[in-house]
N, C-alpha and C. Protein backbone atom coordinates (compact mmCIF):
# COMPACT_ATOMS: atom_id res chain seq x y z
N UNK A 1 -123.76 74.82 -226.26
CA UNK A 1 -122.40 75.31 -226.27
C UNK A 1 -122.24 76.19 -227.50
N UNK A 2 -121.65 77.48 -227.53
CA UNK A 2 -121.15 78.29 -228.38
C UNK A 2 -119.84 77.77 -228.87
N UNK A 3 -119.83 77.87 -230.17
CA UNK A 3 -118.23 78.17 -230.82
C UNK A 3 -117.87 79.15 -231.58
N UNK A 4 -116.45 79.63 -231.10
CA UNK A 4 -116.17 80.89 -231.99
C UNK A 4 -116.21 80.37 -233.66
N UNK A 5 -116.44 81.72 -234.31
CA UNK A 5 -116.24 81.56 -235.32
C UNK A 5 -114.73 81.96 -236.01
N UNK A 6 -113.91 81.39 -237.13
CA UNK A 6 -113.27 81.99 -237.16
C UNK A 6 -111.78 80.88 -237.77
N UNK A 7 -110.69 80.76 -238.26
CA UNK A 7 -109.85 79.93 -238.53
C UNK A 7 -109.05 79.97 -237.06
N UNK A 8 -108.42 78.43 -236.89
CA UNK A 8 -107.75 78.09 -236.15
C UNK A 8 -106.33 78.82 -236.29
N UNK A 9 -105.22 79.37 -235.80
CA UNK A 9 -103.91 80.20 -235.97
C UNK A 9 -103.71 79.04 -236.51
N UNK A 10 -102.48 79.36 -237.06
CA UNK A 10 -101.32 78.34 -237.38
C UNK A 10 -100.32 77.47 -236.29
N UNK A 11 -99.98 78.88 -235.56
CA UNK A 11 -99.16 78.72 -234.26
C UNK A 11 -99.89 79.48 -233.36
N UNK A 12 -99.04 78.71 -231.94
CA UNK A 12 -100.04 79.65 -231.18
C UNK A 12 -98.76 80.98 -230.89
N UNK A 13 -98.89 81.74 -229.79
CA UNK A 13 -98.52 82.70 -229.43
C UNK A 13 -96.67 82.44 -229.15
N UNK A 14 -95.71 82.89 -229.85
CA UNK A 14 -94.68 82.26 -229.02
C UNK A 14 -94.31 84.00 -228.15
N UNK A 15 -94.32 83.41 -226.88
CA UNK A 15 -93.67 84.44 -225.65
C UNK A 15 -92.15 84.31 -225.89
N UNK A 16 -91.72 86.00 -225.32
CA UNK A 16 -90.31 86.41 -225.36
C UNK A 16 -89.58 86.27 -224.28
N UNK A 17 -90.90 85.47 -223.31
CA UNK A 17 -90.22 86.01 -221.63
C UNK A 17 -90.85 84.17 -221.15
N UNK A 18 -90.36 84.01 -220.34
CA UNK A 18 -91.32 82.79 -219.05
C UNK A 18 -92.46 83.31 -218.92
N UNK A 19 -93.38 82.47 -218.85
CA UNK A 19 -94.77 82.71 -218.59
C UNK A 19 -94.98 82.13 -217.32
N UNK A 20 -95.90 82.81 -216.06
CA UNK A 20 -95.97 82.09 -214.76
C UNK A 20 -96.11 80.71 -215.15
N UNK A 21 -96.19 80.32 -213.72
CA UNK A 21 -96.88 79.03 -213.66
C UNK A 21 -97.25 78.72 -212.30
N UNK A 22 -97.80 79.45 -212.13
CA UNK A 22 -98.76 79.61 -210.80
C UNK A 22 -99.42 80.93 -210.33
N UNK A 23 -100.51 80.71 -209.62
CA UNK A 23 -101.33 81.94 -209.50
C UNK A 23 -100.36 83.02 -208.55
N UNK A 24 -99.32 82.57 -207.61
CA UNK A 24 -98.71 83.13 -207.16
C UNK A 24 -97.64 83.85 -208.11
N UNK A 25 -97.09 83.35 -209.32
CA UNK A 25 -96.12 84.27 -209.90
C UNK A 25 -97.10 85.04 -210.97
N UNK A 26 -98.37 84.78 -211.16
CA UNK A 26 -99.19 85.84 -212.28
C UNK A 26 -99.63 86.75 -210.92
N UNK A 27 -99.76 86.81 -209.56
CA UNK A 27 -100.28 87.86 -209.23
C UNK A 27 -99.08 88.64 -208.88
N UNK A 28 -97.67 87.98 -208.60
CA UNK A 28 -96.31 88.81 -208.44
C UNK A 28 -96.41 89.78 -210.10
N UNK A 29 -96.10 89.86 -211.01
CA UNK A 29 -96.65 90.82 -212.06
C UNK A 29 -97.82 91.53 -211.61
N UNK A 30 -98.73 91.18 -211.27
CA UNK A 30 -100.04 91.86 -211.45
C UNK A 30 -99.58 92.81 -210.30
N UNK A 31 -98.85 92.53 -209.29
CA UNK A 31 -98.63 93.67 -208.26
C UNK A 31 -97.43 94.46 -208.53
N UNK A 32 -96.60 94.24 -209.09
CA UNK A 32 -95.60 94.71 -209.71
C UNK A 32 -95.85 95.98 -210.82
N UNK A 33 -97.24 95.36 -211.31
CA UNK A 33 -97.99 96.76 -212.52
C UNK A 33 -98.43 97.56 -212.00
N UNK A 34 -99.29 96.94 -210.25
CA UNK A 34 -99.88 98.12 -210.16
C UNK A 34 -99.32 99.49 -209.21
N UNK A 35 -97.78 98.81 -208.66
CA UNK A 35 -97.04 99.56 -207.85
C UNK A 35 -95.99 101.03 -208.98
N UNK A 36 -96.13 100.77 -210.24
CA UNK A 36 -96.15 101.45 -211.40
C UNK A 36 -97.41 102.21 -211.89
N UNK A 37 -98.14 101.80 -212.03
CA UNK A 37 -99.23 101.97 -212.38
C UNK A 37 -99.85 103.32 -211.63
N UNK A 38 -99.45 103.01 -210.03
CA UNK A 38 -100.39 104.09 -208.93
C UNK A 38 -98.72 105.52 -209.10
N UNK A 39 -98.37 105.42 -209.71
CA UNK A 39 -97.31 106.32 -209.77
C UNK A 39 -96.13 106.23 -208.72
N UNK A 40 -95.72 105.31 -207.87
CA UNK A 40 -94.90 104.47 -206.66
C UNK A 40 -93.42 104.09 -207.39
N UNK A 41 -93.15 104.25 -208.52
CA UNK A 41 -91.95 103.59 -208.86
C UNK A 41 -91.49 104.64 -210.06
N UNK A 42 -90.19 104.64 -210.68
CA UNK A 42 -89.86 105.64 -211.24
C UNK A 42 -90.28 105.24 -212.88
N UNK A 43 -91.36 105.92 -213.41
CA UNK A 43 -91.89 105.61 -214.79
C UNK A 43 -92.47 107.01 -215.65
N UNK A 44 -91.96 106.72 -216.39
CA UNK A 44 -92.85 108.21 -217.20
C UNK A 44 -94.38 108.17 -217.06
N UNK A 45 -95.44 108.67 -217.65
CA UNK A 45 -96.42 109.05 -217.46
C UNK A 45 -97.15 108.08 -218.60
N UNK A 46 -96.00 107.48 -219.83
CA UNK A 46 -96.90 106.78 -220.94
C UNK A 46 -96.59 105.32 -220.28
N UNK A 47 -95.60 105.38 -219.69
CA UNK A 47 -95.13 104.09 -219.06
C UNK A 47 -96.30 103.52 -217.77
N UNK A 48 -96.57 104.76 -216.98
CA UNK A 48 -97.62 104.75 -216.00
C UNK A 48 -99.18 103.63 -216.66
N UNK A 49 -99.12 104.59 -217.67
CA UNK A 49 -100.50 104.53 -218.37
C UNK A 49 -100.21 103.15 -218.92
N UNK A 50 -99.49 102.20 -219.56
CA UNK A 50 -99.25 101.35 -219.96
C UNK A 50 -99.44 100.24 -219.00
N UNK A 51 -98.50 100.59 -218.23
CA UNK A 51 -98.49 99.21 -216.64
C UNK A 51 -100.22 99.37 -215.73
N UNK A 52 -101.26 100.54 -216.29
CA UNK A 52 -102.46 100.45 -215.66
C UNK A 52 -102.84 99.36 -216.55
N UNK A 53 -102.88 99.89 -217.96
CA UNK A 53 -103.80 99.04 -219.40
C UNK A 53 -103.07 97.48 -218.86
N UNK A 54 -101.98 97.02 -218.82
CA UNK A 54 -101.82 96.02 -218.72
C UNK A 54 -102.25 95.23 -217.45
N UNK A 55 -102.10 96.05 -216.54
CA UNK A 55 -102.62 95.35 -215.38
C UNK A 55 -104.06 94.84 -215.86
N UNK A 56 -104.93 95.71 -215.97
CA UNK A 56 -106.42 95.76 -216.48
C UNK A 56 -106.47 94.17 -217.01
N UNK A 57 -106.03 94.20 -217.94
CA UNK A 57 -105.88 92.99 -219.05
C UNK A 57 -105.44 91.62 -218.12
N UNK A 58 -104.58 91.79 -217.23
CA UNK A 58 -103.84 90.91 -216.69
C UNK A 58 -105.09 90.24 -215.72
N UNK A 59 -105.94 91.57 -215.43
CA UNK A 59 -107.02 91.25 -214.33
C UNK A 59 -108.22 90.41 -214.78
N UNK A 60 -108.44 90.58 -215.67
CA UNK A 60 -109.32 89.97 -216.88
C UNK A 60 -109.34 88.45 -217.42
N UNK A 61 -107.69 88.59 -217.42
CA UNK A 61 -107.30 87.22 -218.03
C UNK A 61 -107.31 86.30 -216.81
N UNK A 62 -106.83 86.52 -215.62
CA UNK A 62 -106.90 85.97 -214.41
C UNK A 62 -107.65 84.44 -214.40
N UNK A 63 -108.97 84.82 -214.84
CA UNK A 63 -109.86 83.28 -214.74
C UNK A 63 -109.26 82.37 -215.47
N UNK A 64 -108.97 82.37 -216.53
CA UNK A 64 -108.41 81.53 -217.89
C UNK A 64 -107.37 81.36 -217.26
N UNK A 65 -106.48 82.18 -216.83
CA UNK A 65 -104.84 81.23 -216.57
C UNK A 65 -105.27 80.41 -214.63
N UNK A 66 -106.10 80.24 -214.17
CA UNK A 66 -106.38 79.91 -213.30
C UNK A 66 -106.89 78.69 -213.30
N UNK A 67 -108.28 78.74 -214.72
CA UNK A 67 -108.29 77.67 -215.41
C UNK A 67 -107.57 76.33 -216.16
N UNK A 68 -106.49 77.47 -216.66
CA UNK A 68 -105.29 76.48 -217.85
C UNK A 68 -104.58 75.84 -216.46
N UNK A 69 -104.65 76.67 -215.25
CA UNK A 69 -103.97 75.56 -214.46
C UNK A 69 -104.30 74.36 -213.59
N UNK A 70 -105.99 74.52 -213.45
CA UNK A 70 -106.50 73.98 -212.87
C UNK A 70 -107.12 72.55 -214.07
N UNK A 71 -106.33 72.76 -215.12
CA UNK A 71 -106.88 71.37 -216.11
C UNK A 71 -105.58 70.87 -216.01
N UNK A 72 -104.83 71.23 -215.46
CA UNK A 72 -103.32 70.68 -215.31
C UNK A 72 -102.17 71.03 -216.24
N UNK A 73 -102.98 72.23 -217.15
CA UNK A 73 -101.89 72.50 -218.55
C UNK A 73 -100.91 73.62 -217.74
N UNK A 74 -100.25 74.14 -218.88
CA UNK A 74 -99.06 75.37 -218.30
C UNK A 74 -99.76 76.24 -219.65
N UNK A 75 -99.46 78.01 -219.44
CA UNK A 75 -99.58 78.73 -220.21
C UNK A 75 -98.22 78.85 -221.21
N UNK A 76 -98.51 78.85 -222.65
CA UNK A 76 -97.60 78.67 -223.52
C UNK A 76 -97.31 80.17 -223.30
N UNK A 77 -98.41 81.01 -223.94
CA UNK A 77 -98.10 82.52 -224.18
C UNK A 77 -98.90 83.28 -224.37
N UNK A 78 -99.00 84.54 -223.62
CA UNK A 78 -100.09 85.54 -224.02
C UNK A 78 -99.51 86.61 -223.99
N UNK A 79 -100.30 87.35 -224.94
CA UNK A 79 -99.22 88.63 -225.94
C UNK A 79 -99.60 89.60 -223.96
N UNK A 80 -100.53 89.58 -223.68
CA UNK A 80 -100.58 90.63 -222.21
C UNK A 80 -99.47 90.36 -221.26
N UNK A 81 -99.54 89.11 -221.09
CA UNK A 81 -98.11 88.45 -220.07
C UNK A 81 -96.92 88.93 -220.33
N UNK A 82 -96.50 87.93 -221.74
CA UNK A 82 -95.50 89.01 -222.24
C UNK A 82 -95.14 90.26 -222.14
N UNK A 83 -96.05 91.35 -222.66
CA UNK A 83 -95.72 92.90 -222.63
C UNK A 83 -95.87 92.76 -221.37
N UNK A 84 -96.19 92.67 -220.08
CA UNK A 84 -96.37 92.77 -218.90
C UNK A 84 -94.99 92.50 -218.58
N UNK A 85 -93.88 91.69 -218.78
CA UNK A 85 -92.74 91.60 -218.31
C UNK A 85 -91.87 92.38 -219.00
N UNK A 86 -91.93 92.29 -220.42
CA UNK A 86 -91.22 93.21 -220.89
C UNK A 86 -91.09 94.59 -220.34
N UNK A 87 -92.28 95.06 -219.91
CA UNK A 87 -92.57 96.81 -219.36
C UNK A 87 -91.67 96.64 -218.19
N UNK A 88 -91.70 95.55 -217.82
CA UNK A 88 -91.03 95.73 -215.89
C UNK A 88 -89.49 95.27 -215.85
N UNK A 89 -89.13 94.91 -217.02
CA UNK A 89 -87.82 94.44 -217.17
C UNK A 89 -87.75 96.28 -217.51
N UNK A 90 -87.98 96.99 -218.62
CA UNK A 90 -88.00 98.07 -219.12
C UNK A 90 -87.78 98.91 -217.92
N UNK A 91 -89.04 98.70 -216.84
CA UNK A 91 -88.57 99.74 -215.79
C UNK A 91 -87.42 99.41 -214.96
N UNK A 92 -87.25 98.53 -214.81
CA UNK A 92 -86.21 97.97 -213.79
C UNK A 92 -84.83 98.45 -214.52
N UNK A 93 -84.79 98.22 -215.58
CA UNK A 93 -82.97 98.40 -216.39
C UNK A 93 -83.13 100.51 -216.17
N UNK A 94 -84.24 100.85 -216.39
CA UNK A 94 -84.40 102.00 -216.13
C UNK A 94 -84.30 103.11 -214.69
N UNK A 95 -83.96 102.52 -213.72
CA UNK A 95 -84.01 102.82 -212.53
C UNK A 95 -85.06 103.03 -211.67
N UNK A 96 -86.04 101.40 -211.78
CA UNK A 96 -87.46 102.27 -210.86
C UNK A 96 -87.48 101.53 -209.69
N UNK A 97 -86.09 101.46 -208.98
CA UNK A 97 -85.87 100.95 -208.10
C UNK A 97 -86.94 101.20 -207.07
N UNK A 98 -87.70 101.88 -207.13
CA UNK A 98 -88.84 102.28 -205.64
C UNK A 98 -89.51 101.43 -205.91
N UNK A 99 -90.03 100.71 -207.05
CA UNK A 99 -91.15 99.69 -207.21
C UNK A 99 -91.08 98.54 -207.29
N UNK A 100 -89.49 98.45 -206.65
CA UNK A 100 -88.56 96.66 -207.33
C UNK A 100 -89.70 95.76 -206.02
N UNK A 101 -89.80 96.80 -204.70
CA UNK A 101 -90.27 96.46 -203.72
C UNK A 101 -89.95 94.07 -203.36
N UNK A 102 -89.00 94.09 -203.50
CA UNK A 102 -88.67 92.93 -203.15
C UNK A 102 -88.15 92.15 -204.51
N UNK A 103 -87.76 92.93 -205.37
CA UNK A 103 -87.64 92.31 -206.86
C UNK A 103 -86.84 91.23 -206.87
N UNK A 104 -86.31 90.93 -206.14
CA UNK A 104 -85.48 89.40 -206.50
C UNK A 104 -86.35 88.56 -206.17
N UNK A 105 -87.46 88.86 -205.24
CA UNK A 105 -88.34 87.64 -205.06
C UNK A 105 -89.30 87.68 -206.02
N UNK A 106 -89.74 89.16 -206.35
CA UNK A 106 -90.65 89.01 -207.92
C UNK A 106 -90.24 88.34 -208.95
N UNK A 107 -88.93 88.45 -208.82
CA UNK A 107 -88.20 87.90 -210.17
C UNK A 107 -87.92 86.48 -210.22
N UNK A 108 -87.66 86.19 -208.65
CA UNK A 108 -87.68 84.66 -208.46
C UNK A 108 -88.96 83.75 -208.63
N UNK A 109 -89.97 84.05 -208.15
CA UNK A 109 -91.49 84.06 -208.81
C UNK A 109 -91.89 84.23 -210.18
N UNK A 110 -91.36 84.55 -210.78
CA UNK A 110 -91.34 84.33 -212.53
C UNK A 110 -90.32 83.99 -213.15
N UNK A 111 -89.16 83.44 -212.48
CA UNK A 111 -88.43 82.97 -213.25
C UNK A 111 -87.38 83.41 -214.26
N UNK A 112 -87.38 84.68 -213.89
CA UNK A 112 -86.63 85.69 -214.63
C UNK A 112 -85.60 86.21 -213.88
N UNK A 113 -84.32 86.53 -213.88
CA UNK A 113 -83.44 87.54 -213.58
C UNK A 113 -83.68 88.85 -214.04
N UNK A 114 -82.71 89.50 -212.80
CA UNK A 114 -82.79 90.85 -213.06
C UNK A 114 -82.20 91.10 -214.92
N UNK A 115 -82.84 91.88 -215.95
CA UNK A 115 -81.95 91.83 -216.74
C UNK A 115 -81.95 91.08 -218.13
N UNK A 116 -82.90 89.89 -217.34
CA UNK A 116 -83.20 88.99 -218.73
C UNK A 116 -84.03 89.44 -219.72
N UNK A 117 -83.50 89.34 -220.89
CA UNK A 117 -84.59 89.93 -222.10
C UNK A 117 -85.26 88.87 -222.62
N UNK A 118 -85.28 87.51 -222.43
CA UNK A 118 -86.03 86.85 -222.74
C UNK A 118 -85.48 85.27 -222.79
């Protein structure tokens, strides 16, 4: 077995938003980025580029929060999750209504209202 090297944080991550808690509300985000992402919803071009990078990340992390759920824990917080809602709260107060594509149920799936900052 490997161990990182390195000091333990102090704290861990505190999130600004709900963090899923199920593979069904981390892939509601993950489709939510990439309906932004493919240029489908109303976003600027750095905003575009942002909801790809995060998706990416989101795709990555996938095993681990699949994991944390399959040992029976809940995810406290991850700085990707986070910015991942923040961006879509961002687009949503912004008018990217083309990409809400069912947003009360996205939103009901994470636990968030339209609107909530955290």
């Amino acid at each position: 077995m490997k161990y990182d090297e390195g000091d333990i944080p102090d704290a861990p991550y505190a999130a600004q938003h709900p963090m899923p808690t199920s593979w069904q509300e981390y892939q509601a985000l993950q489709q939510r980025l990439a309906v932004f992402a493919r240029g489908e919803g109303e976003a600027a071009p750095a905003q575009r580029r942002r909801a790809a990078e995060l998706g990416e990340k989101l795709t990555r992390f996938y095993d681990t929060f699949k994991a944390i759920l399959a040992e029976g824990w809940k995810l406290d917080g991850d700085p990707s999750v986070d910015e991942a809602q923040s961006l879509l709260l961002e687009l949503d107060a912004a008018g990217g209504a083309a990409a809400r594509m069912g947003s009360e149920a996205s939103f009901e799936a994470t636990g968030m209202a339209p609107g909530d900052a955290g």
